[in-house]
PDB file of N, CA and C in Angstrom:
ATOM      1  N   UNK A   1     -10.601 -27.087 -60.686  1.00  0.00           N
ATOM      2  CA  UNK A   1      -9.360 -26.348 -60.772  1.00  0.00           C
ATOM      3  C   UNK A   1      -9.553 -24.968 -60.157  1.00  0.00           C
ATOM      4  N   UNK A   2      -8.521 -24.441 -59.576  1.00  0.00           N
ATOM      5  CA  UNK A   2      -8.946 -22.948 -59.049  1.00  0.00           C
ATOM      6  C   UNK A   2      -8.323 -21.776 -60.001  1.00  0.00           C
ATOM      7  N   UNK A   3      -9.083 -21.045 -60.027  1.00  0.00           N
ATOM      8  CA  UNK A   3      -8.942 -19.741 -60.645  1.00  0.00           C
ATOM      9  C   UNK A   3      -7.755 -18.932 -59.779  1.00  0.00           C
ATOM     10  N   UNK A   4      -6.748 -18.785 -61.180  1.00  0.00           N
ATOM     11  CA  UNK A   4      -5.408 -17.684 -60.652  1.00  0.00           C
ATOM     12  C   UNK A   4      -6.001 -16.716 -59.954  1.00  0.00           C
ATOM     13  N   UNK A   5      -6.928 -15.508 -60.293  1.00  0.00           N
ATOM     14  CA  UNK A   5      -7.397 -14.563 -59.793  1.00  0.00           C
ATOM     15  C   UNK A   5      -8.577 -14.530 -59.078  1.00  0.00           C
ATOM     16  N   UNK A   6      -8.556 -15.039 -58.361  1.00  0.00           N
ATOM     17  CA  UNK A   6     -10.014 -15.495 -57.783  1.00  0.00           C
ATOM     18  C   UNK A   6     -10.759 -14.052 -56.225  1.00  0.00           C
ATOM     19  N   UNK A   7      -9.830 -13.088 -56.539  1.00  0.00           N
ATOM     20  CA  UNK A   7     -10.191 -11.604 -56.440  1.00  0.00           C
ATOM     21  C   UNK A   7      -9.701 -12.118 -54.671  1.00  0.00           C
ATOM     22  N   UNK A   8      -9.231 -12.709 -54.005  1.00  0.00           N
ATOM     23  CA  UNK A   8      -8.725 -13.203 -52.712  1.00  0.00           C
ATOM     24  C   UNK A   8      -7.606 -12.455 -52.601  1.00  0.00           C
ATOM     25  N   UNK A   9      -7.210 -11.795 -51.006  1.00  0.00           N
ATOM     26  CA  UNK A   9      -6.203 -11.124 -51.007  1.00  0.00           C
ATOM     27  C   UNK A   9      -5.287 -12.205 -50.018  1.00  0.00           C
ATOM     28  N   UNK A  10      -4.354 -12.267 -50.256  1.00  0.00           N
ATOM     29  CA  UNK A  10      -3.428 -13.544 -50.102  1.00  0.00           C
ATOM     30  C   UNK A  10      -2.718 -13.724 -48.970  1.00  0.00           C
ATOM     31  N   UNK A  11      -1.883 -11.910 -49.260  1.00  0.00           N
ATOM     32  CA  UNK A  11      -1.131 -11.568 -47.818  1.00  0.00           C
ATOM     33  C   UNK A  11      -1.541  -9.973 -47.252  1.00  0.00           C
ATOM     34  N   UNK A  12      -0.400  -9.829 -46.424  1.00  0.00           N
ATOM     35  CA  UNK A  12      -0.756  -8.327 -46.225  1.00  0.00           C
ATOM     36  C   UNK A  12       0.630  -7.875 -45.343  1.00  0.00           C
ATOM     37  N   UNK A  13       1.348  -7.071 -46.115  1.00  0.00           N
ATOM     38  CA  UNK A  13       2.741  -6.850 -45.126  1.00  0.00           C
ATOM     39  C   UNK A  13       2.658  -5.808 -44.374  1.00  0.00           C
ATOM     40  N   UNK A  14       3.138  -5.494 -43.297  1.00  0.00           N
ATOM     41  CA  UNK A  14       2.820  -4.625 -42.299  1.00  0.00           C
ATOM     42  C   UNK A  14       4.425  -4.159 -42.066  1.00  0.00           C
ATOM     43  N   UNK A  15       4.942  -3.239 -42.382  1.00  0.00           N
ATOM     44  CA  UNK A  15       6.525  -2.992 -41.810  1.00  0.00           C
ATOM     45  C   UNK A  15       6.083  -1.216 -40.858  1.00  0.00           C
ATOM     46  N   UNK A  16       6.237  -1.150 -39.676  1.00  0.00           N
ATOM     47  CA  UNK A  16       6.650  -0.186 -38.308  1.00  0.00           C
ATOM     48  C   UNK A  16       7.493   0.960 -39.346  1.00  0.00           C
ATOM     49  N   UNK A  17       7.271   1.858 -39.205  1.00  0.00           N
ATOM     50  CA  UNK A  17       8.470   3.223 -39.450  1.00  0.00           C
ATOM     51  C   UNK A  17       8.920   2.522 -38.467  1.00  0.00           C
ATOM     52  N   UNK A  18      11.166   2.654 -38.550  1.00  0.00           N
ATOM     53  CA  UNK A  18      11.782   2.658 -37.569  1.00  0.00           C
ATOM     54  C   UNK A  18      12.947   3.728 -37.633  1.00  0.00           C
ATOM     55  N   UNK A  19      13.183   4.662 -36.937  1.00  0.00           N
ATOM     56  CA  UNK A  19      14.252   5.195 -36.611  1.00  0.00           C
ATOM     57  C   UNK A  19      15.861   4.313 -36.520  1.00  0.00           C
ATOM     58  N   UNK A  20      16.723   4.918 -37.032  1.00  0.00           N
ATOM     59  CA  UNK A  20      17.890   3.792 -36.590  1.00  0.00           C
ATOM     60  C   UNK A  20      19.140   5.293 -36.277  1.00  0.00           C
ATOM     61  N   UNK A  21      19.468   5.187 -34.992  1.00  0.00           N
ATOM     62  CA  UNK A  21      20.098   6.411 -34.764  1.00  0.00           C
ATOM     63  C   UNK A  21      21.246   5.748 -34.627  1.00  0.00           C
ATOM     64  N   UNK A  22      22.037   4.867 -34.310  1.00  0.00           N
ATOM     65  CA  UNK A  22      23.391   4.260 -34.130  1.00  0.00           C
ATOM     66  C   UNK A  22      23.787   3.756 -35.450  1.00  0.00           C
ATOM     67  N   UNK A  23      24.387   3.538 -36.016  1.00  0.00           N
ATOM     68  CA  UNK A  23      25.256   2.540 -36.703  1.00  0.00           C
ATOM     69  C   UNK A  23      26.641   1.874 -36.128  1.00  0.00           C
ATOM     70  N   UNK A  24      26.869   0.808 -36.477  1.00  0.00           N
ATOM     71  CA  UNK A  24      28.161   0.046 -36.790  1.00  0.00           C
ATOM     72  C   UNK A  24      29.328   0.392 -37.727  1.00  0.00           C
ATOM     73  N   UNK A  25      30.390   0.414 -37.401  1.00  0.00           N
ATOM     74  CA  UNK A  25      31.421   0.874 -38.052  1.00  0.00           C
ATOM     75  C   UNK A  25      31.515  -0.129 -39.901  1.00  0.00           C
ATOM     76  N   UNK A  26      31.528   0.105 -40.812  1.00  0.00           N
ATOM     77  CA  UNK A  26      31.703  -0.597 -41.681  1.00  0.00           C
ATOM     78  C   UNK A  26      32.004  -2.218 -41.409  1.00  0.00           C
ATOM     79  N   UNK A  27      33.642  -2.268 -40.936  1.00  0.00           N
ATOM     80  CA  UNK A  27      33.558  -3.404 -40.879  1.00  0.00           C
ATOM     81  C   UNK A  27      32.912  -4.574 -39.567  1.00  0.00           C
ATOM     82  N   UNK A  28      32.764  -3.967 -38.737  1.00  0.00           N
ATOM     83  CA  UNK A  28      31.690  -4.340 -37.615  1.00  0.00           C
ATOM     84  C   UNK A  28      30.302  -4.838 -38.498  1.00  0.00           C
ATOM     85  N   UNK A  29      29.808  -3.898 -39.434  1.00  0.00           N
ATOM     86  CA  UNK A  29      29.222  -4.425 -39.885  1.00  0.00           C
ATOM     87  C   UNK A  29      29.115  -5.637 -40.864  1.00  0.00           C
ATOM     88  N   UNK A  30      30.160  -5.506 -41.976  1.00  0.00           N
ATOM     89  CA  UNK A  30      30.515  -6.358 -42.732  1.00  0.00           C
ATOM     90  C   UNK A  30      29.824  -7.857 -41.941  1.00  0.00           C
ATOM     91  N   UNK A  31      30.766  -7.438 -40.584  1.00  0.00           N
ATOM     92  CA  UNK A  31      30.799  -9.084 -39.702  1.00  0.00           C
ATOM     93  C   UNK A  31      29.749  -9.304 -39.357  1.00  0.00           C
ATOM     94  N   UNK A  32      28.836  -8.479 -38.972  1.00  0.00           N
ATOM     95  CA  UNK A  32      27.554  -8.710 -38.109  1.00  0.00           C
ATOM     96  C   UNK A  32      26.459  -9.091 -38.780  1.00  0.00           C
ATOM     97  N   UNK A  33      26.061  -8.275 -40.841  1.00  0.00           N
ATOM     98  CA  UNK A  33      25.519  -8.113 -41.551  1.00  0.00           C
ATOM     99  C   UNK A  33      24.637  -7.242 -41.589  1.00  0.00           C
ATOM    100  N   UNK A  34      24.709  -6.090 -40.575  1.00  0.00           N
ATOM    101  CA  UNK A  34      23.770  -5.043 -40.673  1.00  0.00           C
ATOM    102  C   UNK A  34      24.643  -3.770 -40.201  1.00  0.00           C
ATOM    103  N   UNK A  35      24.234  -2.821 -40.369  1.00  0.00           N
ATOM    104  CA  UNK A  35      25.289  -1.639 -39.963  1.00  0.00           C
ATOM    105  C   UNK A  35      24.385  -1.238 -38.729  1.00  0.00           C
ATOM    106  N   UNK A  36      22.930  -1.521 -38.366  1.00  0.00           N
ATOM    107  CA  UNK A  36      22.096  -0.868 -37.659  1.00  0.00           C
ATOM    108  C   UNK A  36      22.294  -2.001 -36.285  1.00  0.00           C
ATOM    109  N   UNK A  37      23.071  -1.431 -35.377  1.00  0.00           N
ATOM    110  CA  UNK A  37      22.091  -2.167 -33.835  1.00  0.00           C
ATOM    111  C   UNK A  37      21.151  -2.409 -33.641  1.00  0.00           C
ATOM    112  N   UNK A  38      20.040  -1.897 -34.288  1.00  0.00           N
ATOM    113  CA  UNK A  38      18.362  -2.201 -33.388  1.00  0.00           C
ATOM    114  C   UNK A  38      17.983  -3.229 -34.763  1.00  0.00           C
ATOM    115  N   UNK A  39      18.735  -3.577 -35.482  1.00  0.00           N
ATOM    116  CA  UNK A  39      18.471  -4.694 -36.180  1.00  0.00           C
ATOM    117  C   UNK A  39      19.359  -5.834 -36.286  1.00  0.00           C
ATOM    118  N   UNK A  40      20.404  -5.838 -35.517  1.00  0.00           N
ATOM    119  CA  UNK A  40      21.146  -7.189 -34.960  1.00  0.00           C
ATOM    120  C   UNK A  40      20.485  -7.980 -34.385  1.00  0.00           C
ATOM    121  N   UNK A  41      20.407  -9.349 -34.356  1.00  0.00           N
ATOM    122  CA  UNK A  41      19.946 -10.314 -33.777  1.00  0.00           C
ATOM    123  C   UNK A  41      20.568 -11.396 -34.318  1.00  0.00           C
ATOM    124  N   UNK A  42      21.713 -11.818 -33.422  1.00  0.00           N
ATOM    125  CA  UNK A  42      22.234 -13.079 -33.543  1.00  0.00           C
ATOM    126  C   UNK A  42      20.949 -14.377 -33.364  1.00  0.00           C
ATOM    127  N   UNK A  43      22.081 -15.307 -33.966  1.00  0.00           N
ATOM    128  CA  UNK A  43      20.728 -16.641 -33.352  1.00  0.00           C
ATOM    129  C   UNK A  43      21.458 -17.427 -32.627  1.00  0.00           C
ATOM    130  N   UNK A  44      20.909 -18.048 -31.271  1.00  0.00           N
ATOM    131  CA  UNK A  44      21.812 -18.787 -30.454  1.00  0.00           C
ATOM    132  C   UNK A  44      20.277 -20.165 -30.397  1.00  0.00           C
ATOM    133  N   UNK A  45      21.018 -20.842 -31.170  1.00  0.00           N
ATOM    134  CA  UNK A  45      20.736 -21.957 -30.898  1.00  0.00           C
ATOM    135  C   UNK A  45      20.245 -22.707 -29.499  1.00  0.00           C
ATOM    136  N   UNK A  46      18.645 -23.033 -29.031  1.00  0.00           N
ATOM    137  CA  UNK A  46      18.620 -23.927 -27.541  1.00  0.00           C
ATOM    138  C   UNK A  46      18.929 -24.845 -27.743  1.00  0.00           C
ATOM    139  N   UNK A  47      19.519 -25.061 -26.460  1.00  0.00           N
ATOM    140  CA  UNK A  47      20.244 -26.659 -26.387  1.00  0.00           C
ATOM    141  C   UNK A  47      19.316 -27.311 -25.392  1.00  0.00           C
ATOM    142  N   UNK A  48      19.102 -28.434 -25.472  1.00  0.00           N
ATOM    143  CA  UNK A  48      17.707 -28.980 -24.241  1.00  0.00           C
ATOM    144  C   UNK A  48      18.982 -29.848 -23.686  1.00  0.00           C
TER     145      UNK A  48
END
């Protein structure tokens, strides 16, 4: 059986300082789900 604490570090999160100098108008955002441009990223599906 393995030990819960077995002193192993598991993960390690790494998050960038980011500046966000633009925003989105409220409801622009509402729609988009972020108020920040440099964190929009639609997803477009490839089609083969």
């Amino acid at each position: 059986m393995y030990e819960m604490n077995s002193g192993l570090q598991l993960a390690r999160a790494y998050i960038p300082s980011q500046v966000f100098t633009q925003r989105f108008s409220a409801m622009e955002g509402l729609s988009k789900g972020t108020i920040f441009p440099e964190l929009y990223m639609p997803y477009h599906p490839r089609r083969y």
